[in-house]
Protein backbone atom coordinates (compact mmCIF):
# COMPACT_ATOMS: atom_id res chain seq x y z
CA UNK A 1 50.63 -118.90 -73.33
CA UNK A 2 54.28 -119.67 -72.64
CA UNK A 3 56.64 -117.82 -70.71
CA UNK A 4 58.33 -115.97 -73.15
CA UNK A 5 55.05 -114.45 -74.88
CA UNK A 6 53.96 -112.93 -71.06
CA UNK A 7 57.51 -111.37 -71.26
CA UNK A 8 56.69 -109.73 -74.60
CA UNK A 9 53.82 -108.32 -73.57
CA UNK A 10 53.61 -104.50 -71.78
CA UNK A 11 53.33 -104.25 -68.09
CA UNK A 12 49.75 -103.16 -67.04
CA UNK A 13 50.16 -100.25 -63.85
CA UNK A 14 48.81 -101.72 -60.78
CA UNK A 15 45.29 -100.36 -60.58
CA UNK A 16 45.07 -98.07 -58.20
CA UNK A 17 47.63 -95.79 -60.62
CA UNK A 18 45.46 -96.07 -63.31
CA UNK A 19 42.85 -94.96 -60.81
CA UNK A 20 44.30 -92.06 -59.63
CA UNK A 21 44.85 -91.04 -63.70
CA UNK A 22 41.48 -91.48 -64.44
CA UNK A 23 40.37 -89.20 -61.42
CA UNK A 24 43.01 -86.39 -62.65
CA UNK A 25 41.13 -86.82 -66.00
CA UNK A 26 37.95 -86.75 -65.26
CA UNK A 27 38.54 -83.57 -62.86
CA UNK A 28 40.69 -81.89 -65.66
CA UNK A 29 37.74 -82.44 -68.63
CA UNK A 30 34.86 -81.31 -66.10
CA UNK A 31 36.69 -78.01 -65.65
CA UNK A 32 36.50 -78.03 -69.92
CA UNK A 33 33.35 -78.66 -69.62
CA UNK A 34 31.42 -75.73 -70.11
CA UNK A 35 30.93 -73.78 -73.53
CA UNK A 36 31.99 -70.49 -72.33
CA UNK A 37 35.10 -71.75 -70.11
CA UNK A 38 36.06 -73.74 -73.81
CA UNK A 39 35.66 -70.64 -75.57
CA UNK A 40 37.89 -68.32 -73.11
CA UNK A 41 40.57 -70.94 -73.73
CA UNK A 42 40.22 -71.15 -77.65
CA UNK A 43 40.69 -67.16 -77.49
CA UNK A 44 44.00 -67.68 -75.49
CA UNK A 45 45.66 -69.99 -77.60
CA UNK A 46 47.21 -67.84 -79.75
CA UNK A 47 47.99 -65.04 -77.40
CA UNK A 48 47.81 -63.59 -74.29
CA UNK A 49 44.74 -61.31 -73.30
CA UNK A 50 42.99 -59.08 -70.70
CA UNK A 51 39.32 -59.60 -69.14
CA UNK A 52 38.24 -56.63 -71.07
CA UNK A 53 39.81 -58.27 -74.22
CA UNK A 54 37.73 -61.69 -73.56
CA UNK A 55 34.73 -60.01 -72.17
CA UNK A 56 34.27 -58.23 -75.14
CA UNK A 57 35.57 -60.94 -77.62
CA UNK A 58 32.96 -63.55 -76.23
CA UNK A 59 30.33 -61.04 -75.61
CA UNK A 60 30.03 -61.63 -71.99
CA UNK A 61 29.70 -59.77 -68.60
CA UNK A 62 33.20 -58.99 -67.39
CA UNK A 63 32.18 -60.70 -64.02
CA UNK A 64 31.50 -64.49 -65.94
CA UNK A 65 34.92 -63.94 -67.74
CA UNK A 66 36.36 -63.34 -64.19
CA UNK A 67 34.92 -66.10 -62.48
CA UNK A 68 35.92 -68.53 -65.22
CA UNK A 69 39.53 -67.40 -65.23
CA UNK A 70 39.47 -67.60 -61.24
CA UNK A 71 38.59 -71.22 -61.79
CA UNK A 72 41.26 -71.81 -64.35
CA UNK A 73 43.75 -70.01 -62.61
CA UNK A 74 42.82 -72.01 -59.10
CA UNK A 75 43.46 -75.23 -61.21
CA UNK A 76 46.74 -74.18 -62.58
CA UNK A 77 45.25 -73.93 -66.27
CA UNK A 78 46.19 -70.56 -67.11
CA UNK A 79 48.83 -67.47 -65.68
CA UNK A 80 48.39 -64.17 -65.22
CA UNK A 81 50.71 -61.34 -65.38
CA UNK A 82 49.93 -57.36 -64.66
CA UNK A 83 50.75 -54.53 -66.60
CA UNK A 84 49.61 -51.43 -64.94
CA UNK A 85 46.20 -51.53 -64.49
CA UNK A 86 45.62 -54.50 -66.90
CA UNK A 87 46.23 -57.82 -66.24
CA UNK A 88 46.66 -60.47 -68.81
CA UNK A 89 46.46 -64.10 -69.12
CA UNK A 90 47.70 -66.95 -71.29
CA UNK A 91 47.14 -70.91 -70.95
CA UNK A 92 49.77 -72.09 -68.66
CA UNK A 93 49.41 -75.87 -69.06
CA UNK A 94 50.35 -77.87 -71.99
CA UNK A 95 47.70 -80.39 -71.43
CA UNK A 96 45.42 -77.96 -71.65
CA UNK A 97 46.85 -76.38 -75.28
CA UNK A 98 46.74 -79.66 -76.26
CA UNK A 99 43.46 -80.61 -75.54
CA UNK A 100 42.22 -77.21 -76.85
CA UNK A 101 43.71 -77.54 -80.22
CA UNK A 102 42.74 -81.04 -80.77
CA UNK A 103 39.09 -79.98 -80.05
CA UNK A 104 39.50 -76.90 -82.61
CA UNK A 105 40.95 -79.10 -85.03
CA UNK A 106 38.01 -81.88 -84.41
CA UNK A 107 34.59 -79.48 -84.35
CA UNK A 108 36.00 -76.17 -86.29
């Protein structure tokens, strides 16, 4: 290979970068990685909803839709904002959106 074909070619990061990346990754897809934590995120990306909302949505105990969005919130994947009594949450992360539609478009 001459010279001028190495120059051509992309610059590969210095390994420990990619490293790093494919830690963030893998952290970011095992906090996807449960059916009901996937599901709670496919019903809030369209809109905005309460616990009560998901809890009865998903049919599940109020106390597994709290603990998931605890998670979530903890890892910066969705917000929350309170009205009143109700508080109400939305994806917050555009990763996440992403990766949530491009799983809906894939398997439904």
């Amino acid at each position: 290979m001459n010279s001028q074909n190495r120059h051509d070619q992309p610059s590969l990061p210095p390994q420990n970068i990619v490293g790093d990346k494919a830690e963030e990754a893998a952290e970011f897809l095992k906090a996807l990685a449960h059916k009901d934590r996937l599901w709670i995120l496919c019903e809030l990306v369209e809109e905005e909803k309460t616990v009560s909302q998901l809890e009865t949505a998903l049919d599940l105990r109020q106390s597994s839709v709290s603990q998931h969005l605890a998670r979530f919130r903890h890892e910066g994947f969705v917000k929350s904002r309170r009205e009143g009594k109700q508080v109400f949450y939305a994806i917050a992360d555009q990763r996440t959106l992403k990766i949530i539609r491009l799983l809906y478009d894939i398997f439904c």
